[in-house]
C-alpha atoms as a PDB file:
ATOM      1  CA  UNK A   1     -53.517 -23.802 -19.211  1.00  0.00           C
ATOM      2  CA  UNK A   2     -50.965 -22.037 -17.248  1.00  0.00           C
ATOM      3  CA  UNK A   3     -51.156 -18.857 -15.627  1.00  0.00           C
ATOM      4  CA  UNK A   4     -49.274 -16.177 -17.387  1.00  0.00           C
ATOM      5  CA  UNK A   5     -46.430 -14.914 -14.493  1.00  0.00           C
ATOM      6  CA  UNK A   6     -47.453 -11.146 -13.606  1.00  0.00           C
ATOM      7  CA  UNK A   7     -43.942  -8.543 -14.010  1.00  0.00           C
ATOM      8  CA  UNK A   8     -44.164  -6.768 -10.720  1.00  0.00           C
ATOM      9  CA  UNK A   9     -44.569  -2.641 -11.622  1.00  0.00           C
ATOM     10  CA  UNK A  10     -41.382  -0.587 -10.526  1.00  0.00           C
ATOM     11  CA  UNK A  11     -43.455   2.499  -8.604  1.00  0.00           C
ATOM     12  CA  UNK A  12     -42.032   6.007  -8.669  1.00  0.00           C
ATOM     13  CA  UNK A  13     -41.368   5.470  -4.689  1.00  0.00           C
ATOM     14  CA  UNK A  14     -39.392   1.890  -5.297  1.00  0.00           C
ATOM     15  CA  UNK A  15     -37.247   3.072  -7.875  1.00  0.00           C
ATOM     16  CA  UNK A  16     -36.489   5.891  -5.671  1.00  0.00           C
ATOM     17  CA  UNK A  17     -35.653   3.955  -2.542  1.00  0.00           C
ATOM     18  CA  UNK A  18     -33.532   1.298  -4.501  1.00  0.00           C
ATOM     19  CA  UNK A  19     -31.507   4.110  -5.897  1.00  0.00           C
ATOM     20  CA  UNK A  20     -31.255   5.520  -2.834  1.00  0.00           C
ATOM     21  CA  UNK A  21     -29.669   2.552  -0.878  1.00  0.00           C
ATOM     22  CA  UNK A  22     -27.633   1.740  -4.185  1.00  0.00           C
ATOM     23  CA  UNK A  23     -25.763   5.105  -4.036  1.00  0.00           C
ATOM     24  CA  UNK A  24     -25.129   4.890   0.210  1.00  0.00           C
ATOM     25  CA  UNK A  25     -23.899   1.290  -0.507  1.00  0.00           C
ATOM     26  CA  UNK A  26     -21.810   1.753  -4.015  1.00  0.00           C
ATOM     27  CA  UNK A  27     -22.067   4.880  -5.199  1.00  0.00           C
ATOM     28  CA  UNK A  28     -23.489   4.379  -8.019  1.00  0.00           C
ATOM     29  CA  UNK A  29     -26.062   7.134  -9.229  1.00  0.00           C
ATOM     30  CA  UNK A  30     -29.457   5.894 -10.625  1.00  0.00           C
ATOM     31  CA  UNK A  31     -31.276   8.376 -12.015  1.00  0.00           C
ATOM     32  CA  UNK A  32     -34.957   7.972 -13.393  1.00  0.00           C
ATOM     33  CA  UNK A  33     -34.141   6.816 -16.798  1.00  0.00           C
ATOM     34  CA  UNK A  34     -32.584   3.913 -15.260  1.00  0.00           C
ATOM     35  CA  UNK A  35     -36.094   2.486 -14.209  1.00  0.00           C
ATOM     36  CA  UNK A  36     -35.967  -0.141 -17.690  1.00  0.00           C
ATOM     37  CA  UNK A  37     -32.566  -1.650 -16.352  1.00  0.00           C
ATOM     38  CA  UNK A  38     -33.549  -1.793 -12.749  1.00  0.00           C
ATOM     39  CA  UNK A  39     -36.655  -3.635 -13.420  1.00  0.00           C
ATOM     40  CA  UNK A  40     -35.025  -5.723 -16.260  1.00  0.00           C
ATOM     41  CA  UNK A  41     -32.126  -6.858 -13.870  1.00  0.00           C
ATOM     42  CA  UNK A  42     -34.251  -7.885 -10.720  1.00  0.00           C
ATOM     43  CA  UNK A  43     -37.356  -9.197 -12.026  1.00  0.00           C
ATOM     44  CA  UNK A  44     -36.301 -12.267 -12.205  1.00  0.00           C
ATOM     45  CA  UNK A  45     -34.762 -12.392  -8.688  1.00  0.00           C
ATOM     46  CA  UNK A  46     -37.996 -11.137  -7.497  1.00  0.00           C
ATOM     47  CA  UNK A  47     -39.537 -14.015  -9.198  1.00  0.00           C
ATOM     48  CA  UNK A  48     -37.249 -16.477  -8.008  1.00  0.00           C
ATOM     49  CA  UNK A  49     -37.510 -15.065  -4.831  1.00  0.00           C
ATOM     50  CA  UNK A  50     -41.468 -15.776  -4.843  1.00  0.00           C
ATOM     51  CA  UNK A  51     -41.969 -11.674  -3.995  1.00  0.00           C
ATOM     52  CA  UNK A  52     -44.466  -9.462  -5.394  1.00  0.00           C
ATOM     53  CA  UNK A  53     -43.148  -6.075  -5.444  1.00  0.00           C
ATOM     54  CA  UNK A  54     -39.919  -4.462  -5.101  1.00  0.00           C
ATOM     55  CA  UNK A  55     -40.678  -3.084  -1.848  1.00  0.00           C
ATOM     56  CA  UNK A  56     -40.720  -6.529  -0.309  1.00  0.00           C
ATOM     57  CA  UNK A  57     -37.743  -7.257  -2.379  1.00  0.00           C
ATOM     58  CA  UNK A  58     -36.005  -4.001  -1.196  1.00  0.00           C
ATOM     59  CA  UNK A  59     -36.605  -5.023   2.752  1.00  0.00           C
ATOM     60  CA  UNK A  60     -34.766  -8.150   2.248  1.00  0.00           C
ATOM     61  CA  UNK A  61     -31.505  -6.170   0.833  1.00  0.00           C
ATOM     62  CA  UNK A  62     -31.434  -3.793   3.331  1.00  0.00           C
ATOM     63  CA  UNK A  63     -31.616  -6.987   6.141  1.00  0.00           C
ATOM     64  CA  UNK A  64     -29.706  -9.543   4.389  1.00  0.00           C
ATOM     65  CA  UNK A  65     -26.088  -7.959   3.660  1.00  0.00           C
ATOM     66  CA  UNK A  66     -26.039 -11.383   1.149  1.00  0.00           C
ATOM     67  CA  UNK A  67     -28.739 -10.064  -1.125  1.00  0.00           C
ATOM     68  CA  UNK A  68     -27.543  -6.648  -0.977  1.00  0.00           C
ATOM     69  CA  UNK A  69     -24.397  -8.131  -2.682  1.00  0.00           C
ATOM     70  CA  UNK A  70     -26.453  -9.672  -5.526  1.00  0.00           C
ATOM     71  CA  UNK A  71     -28.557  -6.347  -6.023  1.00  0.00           C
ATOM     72  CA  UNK A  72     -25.127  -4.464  -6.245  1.00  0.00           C
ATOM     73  CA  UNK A  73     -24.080  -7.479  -8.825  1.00  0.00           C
ATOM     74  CA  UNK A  74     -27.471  -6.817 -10.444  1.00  0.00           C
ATOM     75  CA  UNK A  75     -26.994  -3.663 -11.212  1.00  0.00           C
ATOM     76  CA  UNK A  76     -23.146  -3.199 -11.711  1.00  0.00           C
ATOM     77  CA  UNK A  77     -22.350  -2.906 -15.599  1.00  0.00           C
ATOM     78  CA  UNK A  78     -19.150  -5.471 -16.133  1.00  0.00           C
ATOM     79  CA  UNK A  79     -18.175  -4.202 -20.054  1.00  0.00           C
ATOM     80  CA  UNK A  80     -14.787  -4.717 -20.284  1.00  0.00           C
ATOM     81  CA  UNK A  81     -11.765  -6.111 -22.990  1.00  0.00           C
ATOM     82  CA  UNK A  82      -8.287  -6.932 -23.285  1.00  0.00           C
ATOM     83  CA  UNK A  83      -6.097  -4.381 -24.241  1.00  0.00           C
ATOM     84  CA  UNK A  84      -8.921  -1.786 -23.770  1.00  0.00           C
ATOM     85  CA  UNK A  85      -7.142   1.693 -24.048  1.00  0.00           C
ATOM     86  CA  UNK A  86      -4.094   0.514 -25.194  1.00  0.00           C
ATOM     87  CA  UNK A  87      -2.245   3.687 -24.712  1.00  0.00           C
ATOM     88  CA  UNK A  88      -2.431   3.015 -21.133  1.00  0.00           C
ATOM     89  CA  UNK A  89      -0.134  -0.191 -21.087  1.00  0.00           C
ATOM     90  CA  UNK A  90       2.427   1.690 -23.459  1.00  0.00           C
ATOM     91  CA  UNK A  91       2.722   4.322 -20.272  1.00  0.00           C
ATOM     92  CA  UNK A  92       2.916   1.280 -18.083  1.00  0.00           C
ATOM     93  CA  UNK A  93       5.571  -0.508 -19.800  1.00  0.00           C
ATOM     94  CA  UNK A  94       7.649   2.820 -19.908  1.00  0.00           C
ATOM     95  CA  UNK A  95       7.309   5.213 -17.674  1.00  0.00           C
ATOM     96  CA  UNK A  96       5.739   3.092 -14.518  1.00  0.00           C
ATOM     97  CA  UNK A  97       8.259  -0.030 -15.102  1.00  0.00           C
ATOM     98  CA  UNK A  98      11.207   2.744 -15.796  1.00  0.00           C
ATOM     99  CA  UNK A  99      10.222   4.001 -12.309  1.00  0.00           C
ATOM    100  CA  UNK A 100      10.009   1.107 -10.041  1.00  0.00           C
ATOM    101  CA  UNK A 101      13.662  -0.237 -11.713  1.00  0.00           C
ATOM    102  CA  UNK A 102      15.356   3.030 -10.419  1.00  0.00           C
ATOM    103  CA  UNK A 103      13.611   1.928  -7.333  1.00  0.00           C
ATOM    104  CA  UNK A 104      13.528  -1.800  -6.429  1.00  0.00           C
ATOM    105  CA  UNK A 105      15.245  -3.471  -9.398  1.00  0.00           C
ATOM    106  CA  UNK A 106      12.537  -3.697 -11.566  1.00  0.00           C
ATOM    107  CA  UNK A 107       9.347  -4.894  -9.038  1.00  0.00           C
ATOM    108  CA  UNK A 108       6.101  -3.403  -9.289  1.00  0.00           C
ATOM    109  CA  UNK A 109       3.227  -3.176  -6.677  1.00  0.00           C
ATOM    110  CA  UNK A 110       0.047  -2.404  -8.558  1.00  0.00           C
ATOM    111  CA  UNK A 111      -3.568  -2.735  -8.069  1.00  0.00           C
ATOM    112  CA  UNK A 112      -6.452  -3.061 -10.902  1.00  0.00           C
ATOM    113  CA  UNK A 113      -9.317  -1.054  -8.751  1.00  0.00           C
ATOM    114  CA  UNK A 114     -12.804  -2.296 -10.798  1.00  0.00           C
ATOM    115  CA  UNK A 115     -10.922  -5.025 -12.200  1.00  0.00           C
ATOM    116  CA  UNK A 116     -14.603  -6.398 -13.461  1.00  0.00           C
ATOM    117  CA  UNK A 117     -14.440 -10.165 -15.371  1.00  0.00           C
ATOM    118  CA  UNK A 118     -10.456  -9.960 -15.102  1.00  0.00           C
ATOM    119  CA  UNK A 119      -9.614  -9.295 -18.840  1.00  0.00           C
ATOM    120  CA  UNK A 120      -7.724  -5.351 -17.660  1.00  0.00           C
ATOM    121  CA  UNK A 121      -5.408  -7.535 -14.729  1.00  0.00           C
ATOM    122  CA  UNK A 122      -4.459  -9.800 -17.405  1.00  0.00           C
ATOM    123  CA  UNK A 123      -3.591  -7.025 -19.677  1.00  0.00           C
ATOM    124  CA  UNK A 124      -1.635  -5.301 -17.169  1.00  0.00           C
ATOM    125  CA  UNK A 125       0.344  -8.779 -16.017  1.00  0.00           C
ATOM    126  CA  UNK A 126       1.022  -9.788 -19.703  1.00  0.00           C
ATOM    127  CA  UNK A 127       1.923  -6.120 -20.922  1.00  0.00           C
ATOM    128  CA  UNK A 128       5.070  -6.114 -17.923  1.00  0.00           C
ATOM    129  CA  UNK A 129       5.962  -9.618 -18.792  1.00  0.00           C
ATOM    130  CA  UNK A 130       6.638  -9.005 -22.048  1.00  0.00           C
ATOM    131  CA  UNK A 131       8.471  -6.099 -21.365  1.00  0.00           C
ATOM    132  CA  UNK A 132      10.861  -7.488 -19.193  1.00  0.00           C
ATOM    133  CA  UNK A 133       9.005  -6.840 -15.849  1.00  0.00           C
ATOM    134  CA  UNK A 134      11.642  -8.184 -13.218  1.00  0.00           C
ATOM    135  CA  UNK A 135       8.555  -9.067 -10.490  1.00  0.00           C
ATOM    136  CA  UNK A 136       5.048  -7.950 -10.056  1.00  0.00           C
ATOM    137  CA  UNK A 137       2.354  -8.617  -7.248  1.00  0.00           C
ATOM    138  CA  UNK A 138      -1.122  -7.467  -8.863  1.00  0.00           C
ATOM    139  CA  UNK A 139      -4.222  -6.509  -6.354  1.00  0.00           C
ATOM    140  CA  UNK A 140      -7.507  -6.926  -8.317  1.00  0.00           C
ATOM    141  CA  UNK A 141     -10.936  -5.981  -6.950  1.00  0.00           C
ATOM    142  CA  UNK A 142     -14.285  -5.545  -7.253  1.00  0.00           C
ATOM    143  CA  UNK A 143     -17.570  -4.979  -6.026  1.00  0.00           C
ATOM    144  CA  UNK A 144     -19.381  -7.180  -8.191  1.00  0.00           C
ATOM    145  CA  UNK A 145     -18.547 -11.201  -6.872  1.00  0.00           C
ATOM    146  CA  UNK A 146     -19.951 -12.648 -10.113  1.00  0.00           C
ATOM    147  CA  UNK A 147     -17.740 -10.409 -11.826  1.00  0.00           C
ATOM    148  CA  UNK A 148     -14.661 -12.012  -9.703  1.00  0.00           C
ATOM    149  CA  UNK A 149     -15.799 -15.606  -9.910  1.00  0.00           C
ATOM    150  CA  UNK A 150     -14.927 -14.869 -13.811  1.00  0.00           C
ATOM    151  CA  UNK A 151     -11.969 -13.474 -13.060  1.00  0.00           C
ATOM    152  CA  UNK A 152     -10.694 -15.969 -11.259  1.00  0.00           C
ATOM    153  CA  UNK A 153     -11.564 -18.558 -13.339  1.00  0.00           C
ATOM    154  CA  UNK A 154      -9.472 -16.717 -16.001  1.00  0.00           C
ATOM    155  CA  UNK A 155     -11.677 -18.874 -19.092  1.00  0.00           C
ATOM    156  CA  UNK A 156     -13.120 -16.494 -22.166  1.00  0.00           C
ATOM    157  CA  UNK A 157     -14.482 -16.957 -24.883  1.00  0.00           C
ATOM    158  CA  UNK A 158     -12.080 -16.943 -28.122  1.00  0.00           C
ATOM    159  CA  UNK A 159     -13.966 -14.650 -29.904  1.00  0.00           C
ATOM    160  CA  UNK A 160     -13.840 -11.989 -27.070  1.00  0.00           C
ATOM    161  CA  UNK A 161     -10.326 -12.230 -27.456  1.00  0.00           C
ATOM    162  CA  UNK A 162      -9.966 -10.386 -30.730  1.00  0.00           C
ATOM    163  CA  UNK A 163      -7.839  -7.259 -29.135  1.00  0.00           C
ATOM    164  CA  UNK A 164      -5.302  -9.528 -27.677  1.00  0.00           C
ATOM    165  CA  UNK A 165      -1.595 -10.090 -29.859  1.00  0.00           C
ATOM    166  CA  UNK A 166      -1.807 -13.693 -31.533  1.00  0.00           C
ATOM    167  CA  UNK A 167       1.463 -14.316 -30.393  1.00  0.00           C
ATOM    168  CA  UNK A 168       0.348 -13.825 -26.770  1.00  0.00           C
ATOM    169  CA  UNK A 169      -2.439 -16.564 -26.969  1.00  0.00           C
ATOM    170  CA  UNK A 170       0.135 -19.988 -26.694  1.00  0.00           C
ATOM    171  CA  UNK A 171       1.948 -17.955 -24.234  1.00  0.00           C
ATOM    172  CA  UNK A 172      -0.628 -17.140 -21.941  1.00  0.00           C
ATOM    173  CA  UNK A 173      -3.252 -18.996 -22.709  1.00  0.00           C
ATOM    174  CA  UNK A 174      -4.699 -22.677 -22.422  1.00  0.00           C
ATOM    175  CA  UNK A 175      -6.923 -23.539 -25.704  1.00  0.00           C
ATOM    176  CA  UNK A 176     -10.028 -25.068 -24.677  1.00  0.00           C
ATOM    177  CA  UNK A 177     -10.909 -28.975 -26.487  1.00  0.00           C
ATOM    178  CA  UNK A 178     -13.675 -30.925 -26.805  1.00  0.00           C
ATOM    179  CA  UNK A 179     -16.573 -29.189 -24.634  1.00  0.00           C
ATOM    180  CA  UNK A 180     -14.555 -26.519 -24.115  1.00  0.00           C
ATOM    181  CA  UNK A 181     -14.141 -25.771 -27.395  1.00  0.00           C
ATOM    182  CA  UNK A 182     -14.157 -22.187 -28.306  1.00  0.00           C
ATOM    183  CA  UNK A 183     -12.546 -21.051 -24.677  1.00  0.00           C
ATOM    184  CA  UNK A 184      -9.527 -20.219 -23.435  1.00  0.00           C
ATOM    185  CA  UNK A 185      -8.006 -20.083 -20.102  1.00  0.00           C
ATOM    186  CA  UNK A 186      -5.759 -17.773 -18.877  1.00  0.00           C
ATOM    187  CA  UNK A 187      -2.257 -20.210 -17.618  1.00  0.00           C
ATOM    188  CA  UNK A 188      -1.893 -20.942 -13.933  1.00  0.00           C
ATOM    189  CA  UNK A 189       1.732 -18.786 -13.982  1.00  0.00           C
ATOM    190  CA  UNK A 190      -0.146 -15.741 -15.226  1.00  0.00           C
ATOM    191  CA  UNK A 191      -3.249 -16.411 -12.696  1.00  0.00           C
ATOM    192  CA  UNK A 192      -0.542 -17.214  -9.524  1.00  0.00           C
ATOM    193  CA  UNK A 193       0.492 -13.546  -9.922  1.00  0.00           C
ATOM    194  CA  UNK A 194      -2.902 -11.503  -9.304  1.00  0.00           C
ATOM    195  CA  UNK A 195      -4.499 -11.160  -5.595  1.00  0.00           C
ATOM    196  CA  UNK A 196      -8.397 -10.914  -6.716  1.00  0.00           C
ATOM    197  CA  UNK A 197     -10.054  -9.641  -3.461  1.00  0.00           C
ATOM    198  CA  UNK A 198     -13.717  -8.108  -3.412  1.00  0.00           C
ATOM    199  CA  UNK A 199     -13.505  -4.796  -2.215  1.00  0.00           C
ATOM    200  CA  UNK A 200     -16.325  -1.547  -1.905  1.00  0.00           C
ATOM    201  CA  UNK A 201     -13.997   1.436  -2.645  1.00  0.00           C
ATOM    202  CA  UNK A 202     -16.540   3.450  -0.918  1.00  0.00           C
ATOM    203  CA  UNK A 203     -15.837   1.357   1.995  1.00  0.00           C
ATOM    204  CA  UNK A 204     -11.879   1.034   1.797  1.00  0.00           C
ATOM    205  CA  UNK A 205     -10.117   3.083   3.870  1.00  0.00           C
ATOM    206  CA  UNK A 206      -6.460   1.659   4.081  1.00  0.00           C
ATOM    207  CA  UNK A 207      -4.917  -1.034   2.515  1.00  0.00           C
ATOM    208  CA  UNK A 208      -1.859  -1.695   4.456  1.00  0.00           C
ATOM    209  CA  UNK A 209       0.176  -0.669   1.438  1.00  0.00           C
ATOM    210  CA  UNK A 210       1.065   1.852  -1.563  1.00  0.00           C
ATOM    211  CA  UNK A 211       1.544   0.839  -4.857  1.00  0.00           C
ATOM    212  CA  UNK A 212       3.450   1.939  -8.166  1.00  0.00           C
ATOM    213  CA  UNK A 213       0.539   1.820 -10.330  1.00  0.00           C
ATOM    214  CA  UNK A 214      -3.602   1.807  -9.861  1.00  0.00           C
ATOM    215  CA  UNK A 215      -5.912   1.215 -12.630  1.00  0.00           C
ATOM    216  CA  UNK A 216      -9.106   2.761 -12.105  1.00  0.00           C
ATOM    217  CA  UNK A 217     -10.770   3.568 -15.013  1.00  0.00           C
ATOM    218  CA  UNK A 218     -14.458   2.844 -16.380  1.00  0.00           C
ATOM    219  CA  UNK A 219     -15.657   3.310 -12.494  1.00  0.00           C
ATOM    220  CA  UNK A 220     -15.911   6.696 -11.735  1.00  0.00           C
ATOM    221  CA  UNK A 221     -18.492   7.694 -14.927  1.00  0.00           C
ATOM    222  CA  UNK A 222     -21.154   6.055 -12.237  1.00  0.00           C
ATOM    223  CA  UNK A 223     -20.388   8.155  -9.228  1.00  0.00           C
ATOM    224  CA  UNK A 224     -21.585  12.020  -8.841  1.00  0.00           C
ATOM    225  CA  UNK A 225     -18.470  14.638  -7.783  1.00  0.00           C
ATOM    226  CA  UNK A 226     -19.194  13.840  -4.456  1.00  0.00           C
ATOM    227  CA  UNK A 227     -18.060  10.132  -4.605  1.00  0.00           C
ATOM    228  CA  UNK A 228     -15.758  11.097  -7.161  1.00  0.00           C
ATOM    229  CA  UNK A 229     -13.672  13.190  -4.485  1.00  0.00           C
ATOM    230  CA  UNK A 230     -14.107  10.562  -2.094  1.00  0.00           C
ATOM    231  CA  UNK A 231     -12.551   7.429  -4.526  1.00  0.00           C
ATOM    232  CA  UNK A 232      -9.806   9.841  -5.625  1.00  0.00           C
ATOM    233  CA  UNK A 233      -8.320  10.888  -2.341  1.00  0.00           C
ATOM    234  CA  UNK A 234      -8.258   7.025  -1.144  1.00  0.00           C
ATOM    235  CA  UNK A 235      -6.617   5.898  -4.432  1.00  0.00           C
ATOM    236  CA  UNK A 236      -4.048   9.187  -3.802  1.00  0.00           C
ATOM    237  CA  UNK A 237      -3.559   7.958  -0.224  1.00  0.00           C
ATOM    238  CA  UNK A 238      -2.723   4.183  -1.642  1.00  0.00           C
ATOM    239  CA  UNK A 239      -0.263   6.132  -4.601  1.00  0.00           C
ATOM    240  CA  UNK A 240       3.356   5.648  -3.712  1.00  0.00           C
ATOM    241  CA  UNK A 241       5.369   8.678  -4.121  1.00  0.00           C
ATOM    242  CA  UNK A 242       5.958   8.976  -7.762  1.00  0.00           C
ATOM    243  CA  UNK A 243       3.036   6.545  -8.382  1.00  0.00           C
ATOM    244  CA  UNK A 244       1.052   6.436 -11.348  1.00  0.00           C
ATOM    245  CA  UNK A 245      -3.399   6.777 -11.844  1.00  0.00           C
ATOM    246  CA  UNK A 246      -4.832   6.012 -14.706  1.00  0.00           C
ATOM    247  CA  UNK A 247      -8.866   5.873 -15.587  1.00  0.00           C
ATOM    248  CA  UNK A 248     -10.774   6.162 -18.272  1.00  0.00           C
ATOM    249  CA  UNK A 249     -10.628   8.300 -21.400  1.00  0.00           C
ATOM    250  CA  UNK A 250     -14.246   9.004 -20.492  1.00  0.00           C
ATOM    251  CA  UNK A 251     -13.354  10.551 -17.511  1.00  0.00           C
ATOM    252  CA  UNK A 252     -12.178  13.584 -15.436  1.00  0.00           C
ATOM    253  CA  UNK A 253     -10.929  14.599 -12.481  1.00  0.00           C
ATOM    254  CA  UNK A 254     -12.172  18.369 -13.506  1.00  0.00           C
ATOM    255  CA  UNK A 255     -13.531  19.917 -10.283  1.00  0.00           C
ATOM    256  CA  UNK A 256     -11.403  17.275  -7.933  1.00  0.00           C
ATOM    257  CA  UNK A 257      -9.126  17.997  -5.957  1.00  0.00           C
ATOM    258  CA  UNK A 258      -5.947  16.277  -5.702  1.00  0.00           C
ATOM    259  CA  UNK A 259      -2.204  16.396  -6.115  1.00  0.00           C
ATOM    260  CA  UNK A 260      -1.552  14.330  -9.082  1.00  0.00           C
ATOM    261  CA  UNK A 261       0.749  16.073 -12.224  1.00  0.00           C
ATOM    262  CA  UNK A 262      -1.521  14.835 -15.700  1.00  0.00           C
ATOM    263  CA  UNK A 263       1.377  13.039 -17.972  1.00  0.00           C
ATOM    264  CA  UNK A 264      -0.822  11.983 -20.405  1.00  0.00           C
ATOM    265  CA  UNK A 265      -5.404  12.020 -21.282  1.00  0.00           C
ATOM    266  CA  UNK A 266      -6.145  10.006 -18.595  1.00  0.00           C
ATOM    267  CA  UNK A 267      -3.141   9.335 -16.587  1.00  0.00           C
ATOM    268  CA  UNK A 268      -1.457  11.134 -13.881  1.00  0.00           C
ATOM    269  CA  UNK A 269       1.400  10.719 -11.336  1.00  0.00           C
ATOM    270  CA  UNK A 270       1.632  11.721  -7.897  1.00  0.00           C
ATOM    271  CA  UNK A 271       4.084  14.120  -6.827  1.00  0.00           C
ATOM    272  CA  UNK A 272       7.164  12.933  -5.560  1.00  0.00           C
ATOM    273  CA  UNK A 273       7.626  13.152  -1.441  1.00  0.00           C
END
């Protein structure tokens, strides 16, 4: 008869020590009634890992900068669709792609901040194309790498796909046969034209560039107004004059300060130099 395997107990003391070096690493606020999804997410690397308590587990994070990327995995939530706050793409096929045309004949420099499993990049690359983009070049990131390994594999499953136009699926997308059956993958023209880099944006300071556009929405609900000020003043910096912000209808930038003109709930535009 087999020995039933013992679920280490989350102490007061752990929980507050993981949240601790989860906020200083990501930002990411974990209050007390977050104890259930801590302990449901890293159980089982604590039992793969052959360790017996969290403390243990949380030396080995704050050592190995390899583990601390799969407790940040662990406990970043990756909930994302196609086409998710539609209204959104309708300002970036107007407004934004109106904009960079008066500018550089119709390219557009834009970068997908928590771009999660890939399904908002998409959006935004097959939203421009079908308005007549002239030229894009997409920057994708995240802090999650399991999140980007879907991404850049660019293969759903059908049924997630619900949100996206019909017509858009032969165009964009490779129907999966056989085993793959039920899948689709996103077609190596639409892939070629996203950068998907893994990126901290606690930890980015400059990018080397501005761009027209940054999506950066579904983020900033985890942060306190702290880290909120911090992220908005480095996506500001990375705005091009006359650039364009957009998060998430959930969101605010109440009690932030910035220089951005709101054009619409949830999207704003830097002031022009």
């Amino acid at each position: 008869m087999s020995t039933p395997v013992m679920t280490p107990r989350l102490s007061d003391t752990e929980l507050r020590a993981i949240a601790k070096l989860v906020y200083e690493k990501s930002g990411i606020v974990l209050h007390d009634g977050k104890r259930e999804l801590i302990t449901s997410r890293l159980q089982k690397r604590l039992r793969h890992l052959g360790l017996a308590t969290y403390a243990e587990y949380l030396k080995l994070a704050e050592r190995d900068p390899a583990e601390l990327v799969t407790l940040l995995d662990s406990i970043a939530t990756n909930h994302t669709h196609f086409f998710r706050e539609a209204r959104h793409f309708e300002i970036l096929t107007s407004r934004v792609l109106q904009t960079a045309a008066a500018r550089r004949g119709g390219e557009l420099r834009g970068w997908c901040a928590a771009c999660s499993t890939g399904e908002e990049p998409y959006t935004i690359l097959m939203s421009l194309l079908e308005a007549g983009c002239g030229g894009v070049r997409l920057l994708a990131s995240d802090m999650s790498t399991k999140a980007l390994a879907t991404a850049k594999s660019g293969v759903y499953r059908l049924d997630k796909m619900t949100d996206v136009p019909k017509a858009y699926l032969p165009k964009y997308f490779e129907k999966g046969l056989g085993a793959q059956a039920g899948l689709a993958r996103v077609q190596p023209s639409l892939r070629r034209l996203v950068e998907f880099r893994a990126l901290n944006l606690l930890e980015v300071t400059s990018l080397g560039q501005q761009f027209d556009f940054i999506f950066c929405r579904n983020v900033m609900i985890y942060f306190d107004k702290a880290v909120q000020q911090r992220v908005v003043s480095m996506l500001e910096r990375h705005l091009a004059p006359g650039g364009y912000l957009f998060i998430a209808h959930s969101e605010s930038l109440n009690g932030i300060t910035h220089g951005l003109a709101t054009i619409a709930p949830a999207a704003f535009q830097r002031r022009a130099a």
